[in-house]
C-alpha atoms as a PDB file:
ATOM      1  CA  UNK A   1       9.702  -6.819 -10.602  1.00  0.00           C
ATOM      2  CA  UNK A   2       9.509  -5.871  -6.960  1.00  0.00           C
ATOM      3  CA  UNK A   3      12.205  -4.211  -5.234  1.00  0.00           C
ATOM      4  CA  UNK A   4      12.417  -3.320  -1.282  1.00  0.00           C
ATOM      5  CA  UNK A   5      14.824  -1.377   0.532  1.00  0.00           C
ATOM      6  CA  UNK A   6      14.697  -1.535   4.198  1.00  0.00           C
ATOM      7  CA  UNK A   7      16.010   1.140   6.796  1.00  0.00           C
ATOM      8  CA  UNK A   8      14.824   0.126   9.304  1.00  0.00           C
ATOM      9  CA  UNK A   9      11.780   2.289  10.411  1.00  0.00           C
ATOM     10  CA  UNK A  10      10.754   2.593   6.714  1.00  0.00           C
ATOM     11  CA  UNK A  11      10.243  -0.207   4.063  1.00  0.00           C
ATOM     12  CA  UNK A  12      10.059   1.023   0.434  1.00  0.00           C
ATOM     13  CA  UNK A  13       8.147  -1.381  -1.728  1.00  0.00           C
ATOM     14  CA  UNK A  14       8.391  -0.551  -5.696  1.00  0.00           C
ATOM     15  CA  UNK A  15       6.816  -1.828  -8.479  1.00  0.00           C
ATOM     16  CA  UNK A  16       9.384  -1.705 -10.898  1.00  0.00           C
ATOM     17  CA  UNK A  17       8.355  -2.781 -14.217  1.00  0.00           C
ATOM     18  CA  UNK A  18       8.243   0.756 -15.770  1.00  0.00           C
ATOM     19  CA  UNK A  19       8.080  -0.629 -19.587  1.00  0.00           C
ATOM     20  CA  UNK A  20       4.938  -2.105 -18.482  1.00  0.00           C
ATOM     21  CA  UNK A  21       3.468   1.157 -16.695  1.00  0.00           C
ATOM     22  CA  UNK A  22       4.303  -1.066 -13.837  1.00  0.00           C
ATOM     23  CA  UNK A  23       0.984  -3.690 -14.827  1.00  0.00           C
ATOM     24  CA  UNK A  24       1.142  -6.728 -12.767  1.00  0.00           C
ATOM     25  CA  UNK A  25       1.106 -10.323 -13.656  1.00  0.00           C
ATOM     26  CA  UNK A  26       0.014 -12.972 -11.397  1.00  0.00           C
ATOM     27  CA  UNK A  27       3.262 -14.019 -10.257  1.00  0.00           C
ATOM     28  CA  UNK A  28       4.149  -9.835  -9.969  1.00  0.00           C
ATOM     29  CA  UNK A  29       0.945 -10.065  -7.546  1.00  0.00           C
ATOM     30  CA  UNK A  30       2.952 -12.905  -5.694  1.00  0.00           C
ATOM     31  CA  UNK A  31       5.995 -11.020  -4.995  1.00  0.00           C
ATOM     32  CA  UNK A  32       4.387  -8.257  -3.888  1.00  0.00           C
ATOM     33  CA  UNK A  33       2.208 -10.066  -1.406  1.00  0.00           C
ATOM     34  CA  UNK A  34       5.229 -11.480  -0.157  1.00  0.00           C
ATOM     35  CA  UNK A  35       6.924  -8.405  -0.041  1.00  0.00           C
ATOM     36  CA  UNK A  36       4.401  -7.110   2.498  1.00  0.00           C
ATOM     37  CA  UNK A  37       3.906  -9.889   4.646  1.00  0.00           C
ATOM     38  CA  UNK A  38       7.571  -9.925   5.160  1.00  0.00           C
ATOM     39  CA  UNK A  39       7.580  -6.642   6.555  1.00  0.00           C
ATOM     40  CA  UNK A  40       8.519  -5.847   9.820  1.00  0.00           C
ATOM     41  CA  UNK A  41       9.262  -1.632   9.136  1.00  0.00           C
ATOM     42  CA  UNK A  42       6.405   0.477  11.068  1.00  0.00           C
ATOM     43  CA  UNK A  43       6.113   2.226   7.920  1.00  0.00           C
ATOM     44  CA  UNK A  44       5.740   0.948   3.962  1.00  0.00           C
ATOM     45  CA  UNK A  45       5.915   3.154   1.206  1.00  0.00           C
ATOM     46  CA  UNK A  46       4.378   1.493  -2.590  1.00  0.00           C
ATOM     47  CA  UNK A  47       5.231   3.139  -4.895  1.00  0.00           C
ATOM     48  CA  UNK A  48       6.009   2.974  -8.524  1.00  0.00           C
ATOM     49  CA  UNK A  49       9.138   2.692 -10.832  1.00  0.00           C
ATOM     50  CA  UNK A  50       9.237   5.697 -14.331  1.00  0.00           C
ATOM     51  CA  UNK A  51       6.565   7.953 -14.909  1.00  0.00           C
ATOM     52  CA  UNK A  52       3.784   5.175 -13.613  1.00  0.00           C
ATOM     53  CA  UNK A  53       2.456   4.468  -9.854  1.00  0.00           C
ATOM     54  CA  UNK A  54       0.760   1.211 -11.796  1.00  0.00           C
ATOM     55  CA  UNK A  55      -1.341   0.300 -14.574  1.00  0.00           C
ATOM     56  CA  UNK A  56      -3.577  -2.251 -12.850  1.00  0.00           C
ATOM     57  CA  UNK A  57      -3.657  -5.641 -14.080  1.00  0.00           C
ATOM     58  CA  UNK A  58      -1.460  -6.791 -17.108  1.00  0.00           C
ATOM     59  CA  UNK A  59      -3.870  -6.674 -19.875  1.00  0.00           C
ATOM     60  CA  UNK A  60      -1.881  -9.283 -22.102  1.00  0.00           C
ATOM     61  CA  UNK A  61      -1.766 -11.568 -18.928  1.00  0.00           C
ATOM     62  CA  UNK A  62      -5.555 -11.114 -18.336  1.00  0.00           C
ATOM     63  CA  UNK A  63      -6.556 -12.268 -22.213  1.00  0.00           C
ATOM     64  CA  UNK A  64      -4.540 -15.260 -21.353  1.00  0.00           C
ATOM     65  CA  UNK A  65      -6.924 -16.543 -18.018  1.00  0.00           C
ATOM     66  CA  UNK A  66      -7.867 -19.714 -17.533  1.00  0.00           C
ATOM     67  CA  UNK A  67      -9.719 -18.467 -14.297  1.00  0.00           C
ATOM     68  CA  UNK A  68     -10.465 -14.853 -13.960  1.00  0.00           C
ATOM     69  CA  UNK A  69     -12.305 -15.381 -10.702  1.00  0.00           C
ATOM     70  CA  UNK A  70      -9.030 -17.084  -9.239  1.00  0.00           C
ATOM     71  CA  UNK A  71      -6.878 -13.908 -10.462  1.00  0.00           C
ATOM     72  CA  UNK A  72      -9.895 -11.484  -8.975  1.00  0.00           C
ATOM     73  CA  UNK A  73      -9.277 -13.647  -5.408  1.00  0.00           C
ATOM     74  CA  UNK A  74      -5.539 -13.075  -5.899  1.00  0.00           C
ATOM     75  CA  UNK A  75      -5.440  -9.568  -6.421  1.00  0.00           C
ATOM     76  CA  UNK A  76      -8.598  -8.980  -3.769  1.00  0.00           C
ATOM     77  CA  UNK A  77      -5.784 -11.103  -1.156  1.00  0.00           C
ATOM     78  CA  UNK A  78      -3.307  -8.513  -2.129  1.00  0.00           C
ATOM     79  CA  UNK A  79      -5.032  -5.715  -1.295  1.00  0.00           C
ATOM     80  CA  UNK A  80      -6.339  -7.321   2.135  1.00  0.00           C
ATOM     81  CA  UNK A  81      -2.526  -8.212   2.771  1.00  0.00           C
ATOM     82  CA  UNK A  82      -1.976  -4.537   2.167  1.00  0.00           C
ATOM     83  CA  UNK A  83      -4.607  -3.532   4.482  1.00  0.00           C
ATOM     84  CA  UNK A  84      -4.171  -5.710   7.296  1.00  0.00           C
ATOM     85  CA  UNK A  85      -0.419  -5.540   7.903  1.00  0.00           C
ATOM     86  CA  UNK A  86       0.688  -4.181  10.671  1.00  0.00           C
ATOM     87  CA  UNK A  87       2.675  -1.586   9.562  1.00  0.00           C
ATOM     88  CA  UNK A  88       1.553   1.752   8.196  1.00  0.00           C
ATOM     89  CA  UNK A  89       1.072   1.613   3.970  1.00  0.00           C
ATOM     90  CA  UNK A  90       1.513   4.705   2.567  1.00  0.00           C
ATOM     91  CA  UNK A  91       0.268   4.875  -1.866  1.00  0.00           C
ATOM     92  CA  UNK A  92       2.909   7.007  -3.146  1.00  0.00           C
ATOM     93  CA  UNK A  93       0.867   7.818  -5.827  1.00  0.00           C
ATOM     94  CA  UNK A  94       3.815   9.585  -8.732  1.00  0.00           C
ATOM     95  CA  UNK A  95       2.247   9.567 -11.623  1.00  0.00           C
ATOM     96  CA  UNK A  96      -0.504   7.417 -13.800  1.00  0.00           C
ATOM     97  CA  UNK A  97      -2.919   5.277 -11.281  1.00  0.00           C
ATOM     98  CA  UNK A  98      -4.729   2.738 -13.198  1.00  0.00           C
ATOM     99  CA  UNK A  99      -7.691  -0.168 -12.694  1.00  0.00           C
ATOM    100  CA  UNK A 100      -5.754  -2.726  -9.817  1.00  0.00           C
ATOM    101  CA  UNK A 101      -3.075   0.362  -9.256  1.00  0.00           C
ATOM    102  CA  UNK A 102      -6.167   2.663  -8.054  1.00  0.00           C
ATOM    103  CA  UNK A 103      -7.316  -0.362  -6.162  1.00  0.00           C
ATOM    104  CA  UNK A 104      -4.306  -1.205  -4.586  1.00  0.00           C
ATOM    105  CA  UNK A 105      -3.822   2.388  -3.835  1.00  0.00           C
ATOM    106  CA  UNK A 106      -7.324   1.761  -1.811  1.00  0.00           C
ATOM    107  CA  UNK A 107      -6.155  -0.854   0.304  1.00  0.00           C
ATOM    108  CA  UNK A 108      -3.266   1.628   1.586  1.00  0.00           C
ATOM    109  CA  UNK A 109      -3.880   3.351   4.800  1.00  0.00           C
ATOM    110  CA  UNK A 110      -2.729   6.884   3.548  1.00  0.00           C
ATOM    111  CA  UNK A 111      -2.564   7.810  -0.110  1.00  0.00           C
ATOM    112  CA  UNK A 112      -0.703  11.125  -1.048  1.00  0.00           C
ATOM    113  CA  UNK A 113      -0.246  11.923  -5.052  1.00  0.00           C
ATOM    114  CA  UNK A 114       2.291  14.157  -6.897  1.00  0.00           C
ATOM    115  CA  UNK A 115       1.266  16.843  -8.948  1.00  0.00           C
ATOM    116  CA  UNK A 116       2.080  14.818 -11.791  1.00  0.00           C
ATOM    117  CA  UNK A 117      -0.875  12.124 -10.673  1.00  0.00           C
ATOM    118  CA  UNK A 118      -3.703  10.585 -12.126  1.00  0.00           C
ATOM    119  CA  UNK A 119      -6.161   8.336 -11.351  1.00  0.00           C
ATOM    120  CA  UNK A 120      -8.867   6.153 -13.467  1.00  0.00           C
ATOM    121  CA  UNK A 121     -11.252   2.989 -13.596  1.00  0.00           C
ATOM    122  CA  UNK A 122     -11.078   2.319 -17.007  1.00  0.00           C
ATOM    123  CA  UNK A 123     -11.998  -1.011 -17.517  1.00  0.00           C
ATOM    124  CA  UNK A 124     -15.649   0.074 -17.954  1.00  0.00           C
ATOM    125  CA  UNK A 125     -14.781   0.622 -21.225  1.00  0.00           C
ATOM    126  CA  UNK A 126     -13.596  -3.117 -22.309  1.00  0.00           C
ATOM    127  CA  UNK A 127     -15.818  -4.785 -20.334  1.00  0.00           C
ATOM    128  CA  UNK A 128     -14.856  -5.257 -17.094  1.00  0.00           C
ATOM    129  CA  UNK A 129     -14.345  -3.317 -13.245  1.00  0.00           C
ATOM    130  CA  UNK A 130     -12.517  -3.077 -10.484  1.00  0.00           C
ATOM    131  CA  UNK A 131     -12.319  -6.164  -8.906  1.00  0.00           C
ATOM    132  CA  UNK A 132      -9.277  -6.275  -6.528  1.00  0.00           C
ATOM    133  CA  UNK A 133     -11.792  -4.871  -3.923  1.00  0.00           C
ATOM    134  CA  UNK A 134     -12.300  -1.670  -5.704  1.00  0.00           C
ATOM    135  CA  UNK A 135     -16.239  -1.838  -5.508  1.00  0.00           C
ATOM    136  CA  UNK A 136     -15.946  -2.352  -1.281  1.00  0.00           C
ATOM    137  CA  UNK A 137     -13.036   0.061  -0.672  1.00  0.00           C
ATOM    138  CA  UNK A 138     -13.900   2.734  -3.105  1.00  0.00           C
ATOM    139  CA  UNK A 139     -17.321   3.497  -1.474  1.00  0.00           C
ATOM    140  CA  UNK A 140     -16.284   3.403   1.675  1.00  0.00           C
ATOM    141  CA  UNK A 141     -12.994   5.970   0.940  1.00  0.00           C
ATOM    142  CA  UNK A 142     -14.875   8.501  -1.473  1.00  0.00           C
ATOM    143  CA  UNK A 143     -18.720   7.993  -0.571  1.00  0.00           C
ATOM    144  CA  UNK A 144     -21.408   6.192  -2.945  1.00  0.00           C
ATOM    145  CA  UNK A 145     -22.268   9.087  -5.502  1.00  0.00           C
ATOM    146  CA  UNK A 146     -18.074  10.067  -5.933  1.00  0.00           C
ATOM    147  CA  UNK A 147     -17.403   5.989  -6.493  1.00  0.00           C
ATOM    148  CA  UNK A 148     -20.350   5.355  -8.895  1.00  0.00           C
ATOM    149  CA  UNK A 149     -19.678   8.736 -11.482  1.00  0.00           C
ATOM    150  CA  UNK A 150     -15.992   7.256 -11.175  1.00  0.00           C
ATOM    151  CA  UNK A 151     -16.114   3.875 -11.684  1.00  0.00           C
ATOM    152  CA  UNK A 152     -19.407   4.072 -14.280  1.00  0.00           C
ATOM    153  CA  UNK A 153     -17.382   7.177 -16.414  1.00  0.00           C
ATOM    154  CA  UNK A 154     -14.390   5.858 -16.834  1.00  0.00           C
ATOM    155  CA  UNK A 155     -12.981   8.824 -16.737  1.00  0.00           C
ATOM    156  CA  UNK A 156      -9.558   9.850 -15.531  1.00  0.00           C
ATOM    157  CA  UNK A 157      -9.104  12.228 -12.652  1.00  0.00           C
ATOM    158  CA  UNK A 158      -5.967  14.480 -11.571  1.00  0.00           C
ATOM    159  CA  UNK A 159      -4.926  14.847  -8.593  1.00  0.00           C
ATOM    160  CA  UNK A 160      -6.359  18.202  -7.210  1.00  0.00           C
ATOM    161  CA  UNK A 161      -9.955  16.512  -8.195  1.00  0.00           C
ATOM    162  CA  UNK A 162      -8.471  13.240  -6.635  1.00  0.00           C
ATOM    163  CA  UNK A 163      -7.939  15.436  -3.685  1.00  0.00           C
ATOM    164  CA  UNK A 164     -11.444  16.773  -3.308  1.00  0.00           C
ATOM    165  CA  UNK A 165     -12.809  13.362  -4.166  1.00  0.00           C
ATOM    166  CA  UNK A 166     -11.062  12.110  -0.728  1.00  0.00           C
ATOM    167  CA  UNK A 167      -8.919   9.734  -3.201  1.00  0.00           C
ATOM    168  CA  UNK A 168      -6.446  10.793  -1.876  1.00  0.00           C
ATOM    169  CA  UNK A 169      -5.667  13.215   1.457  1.00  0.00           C
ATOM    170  CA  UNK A 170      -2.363  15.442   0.042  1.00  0.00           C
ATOM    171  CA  UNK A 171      -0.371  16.622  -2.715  1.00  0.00           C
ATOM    172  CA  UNK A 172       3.021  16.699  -2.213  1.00  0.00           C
ATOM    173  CA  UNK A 173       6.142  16.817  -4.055  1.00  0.00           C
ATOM    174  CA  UNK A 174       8.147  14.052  -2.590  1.00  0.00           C
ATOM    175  CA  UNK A 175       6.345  11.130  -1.272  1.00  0.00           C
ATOM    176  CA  UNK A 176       8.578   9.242   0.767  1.00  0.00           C
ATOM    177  CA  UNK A 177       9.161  12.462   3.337  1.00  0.00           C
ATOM    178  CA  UNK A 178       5.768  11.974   4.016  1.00  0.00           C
ATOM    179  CA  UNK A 179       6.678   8.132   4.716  1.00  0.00           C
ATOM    180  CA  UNK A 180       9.425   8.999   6.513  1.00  0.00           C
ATOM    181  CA  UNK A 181       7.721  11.872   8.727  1.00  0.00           C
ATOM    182  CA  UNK A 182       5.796   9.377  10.047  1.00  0.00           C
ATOM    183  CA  UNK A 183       8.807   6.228  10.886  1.00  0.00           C
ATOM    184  CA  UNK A 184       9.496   9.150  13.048  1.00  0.00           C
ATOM    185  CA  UNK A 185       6.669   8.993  15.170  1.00  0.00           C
ATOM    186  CA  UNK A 186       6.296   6.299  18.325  1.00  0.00           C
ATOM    187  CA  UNK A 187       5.909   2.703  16.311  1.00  0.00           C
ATOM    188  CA  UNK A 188       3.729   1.678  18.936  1.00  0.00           C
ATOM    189  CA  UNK A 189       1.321   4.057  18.355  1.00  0.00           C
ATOM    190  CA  UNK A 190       1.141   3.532  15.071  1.00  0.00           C
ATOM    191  CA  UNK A 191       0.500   0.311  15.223  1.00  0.00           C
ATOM    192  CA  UNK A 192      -2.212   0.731  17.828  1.00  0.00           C
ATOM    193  CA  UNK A 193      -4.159   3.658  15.838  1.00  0.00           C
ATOM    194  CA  UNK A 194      -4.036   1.534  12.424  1.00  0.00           C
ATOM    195  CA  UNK A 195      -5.803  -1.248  14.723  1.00  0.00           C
ATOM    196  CA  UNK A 196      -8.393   1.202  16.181  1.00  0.00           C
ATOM    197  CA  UNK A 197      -9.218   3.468  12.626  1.00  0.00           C
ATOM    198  CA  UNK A 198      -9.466  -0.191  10.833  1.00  0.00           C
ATOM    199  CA  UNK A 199     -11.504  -2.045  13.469  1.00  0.00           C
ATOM    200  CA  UNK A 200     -14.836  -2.728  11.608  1.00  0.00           C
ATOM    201  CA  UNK A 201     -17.117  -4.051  15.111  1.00  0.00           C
ATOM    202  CA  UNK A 202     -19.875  -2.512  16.897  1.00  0.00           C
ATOM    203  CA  UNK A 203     -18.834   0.848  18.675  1.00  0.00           C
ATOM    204  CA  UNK A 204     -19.154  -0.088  22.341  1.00  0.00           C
ATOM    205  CA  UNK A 205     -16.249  -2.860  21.306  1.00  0.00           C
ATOM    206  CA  UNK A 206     -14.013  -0.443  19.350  1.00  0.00           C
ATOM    207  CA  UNK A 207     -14.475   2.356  22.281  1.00  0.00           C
ATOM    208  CA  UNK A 208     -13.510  -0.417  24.518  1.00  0.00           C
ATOM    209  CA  UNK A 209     -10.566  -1.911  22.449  1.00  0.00           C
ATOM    210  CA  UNK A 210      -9.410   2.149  22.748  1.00  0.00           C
ATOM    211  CA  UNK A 211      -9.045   2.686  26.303  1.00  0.00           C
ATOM    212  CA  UNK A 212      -7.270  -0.587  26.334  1.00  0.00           C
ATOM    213  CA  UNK A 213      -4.827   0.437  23.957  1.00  0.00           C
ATOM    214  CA  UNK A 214      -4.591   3.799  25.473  1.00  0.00           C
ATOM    215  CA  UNK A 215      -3.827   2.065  28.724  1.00  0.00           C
ATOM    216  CA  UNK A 216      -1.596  -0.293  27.177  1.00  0.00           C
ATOM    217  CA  UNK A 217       0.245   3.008  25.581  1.00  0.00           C
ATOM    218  CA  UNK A 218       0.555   5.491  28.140  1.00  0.00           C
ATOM    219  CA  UNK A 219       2.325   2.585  30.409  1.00  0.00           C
ATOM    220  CA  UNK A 220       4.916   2.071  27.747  1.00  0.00           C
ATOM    221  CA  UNK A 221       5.621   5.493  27.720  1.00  0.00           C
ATOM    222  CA  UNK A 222       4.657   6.980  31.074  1.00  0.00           C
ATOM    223  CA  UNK A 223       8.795   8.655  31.573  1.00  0.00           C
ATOM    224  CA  UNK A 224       8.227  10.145  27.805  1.00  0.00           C
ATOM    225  CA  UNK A 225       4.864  11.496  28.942  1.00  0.00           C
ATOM    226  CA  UNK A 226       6.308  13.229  32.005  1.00  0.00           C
ATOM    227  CA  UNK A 227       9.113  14.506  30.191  1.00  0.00           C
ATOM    228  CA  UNK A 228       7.735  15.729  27.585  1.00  0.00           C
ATOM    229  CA  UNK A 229       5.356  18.013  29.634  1.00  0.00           C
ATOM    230  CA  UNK A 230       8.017  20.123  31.045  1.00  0.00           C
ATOM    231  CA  UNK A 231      10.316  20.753  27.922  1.00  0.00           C
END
C-alpha cells in the first residue's frame, strides 16, 4: 500500500492503492506514519499511485467504525507526523485530492499540483468534515473566508483556483524535480528554516531561536561562505 524509494537526499513516499483512488484504511494510515518517521532523507516527496494523489479516508472502512473519534486521532497523528518531521514534505499533488488527501496535503510543508489536479472537501455532503486537522491547517494555509466557502461548498477546485487560493504555491509538470531541486540545497539549512517557518511561540523567542540558528549555520559553513563570494 505504501511504497518508498530512498536516494539518499530524497525519500519518495507513494500511496499506491490506485484501484482505491489511493483511500486509506487504518492500517494504510499506519504504514504511512511509519513510513515518515523512518525517514532520514532531507527531502520527502507524497505522492500518489494512477490518476489519484488520494481520496481521503476509505469510505467502506469508515461505515465499518467502531470509534470514529479514535480513527479522527489517527489520521490527525498522521498529519502531525507529516508536519513535524524533520525533513522537508513536499504534496505532489498529480491528480484528484480528496477529504484526508487534501488534509494530508495540508500537513506538507510545500504543496505543488499538476495541471491535471484537483482538490475538494466533500464530505459536507454525507455528513461529515475534515477531520485529520483540516479545520486547524486549512485556515491557517488559505485564510478564514477561502477555508469556510471551501469546506461549507463542497465544491471541487482545480488547480489554477487552488493556486490563487494559496492551496497550493506552483503548478508544475513534474513534481519530484521540484523535490529534487531542493535535496540539492544545504540539508542543514533546510532543516533549520522548516524549524524557524514552523515555530508557533511568541516572536521575541522565534527571532531569538533565528540568530541562533544563523550562528549555528554560518559556522558550519564559514569556507563555503568565503568561497562562494569570490566565484
Amino acid at each position: 500500500m505504501i511504497r518508498t524509494t530512498d536516494d539518499g537526499d530524497l525519500l519518495v513516499v507513494t500511496i499506491d492503492r490506485p484501484e482505491r483512488r489511493n483511500a486509506l484504511r487504518p492500517a494504510d494510515l499506519d504504514e504511512l506514519e511509519r513510513a515518515i518517521e523512518e525517514a532520514d532523507a532531507p527531502v520527502v516527496l507524497l505522492r500518489g499511485s494512477g490518476p489519484a494523489f488520494c481520496a481521503g479516508a476509505d469510505l467502506d472502512s469508515v461505515a465499518e467504525l467502531s470509534d470514529p473519534g479514535g480513527f479522527a486521532r489517527q489520521g490527525q497523528r498522521v498529519a502531525d507526523t507529516i508536519e513535524n518531521t524533520d525533513s522537508v514534505v513536499v504534496a505532489g499533488i498529480d491528480g484528484a485530492a480528496r477529504g484526508g488527501g487534501v488534509e494530508l496535503a495540508l500537513a506538507c510543508d510545500v504543496r505543488v499540483a499538476t495541471p491535471r489536479a484537483t482538490l475538494g472537501e466533500p464530505g459536507v455532503r454525507i455528513g461529515l468534515f475534515g477531520a485529520w486537522g483540516g479545520t486547524v491547517r486549512l485556515p491557517r494555509i488559505v485564510g478564514e473566508g477561502h477555508a469556510l466557502e471551501f469546506s461549507l461548498s463542497g465544491r471541487v477546485v482545480d488547480a489554477e483556483e487552488a493556486l490563487q487560493m494559496g492551496l497550493v504555491s506552483r503548478i508544475v509538470n513534474d513534481p519530484s524535480e521540484v523535490a529534487t531541486s531542493m535535496a540539492d540545497n544545504d540539508h542543514q539549512s533546510l532543516r533549520i528554516i522548516k524549524e524557524r517557518l514552523r515555530d508557533q511561540r511568541d516572536d521575541e523567542t522565534r527571532l531569538r531561536a533565528e540568530a541562533d540558528g544563523f550562528a549555528a549555520l554560518h559556522d558550519a559553513n564559514v569556507d563555503d561562505i568565503a568561497s562562494s563570494r569570490t566565484e
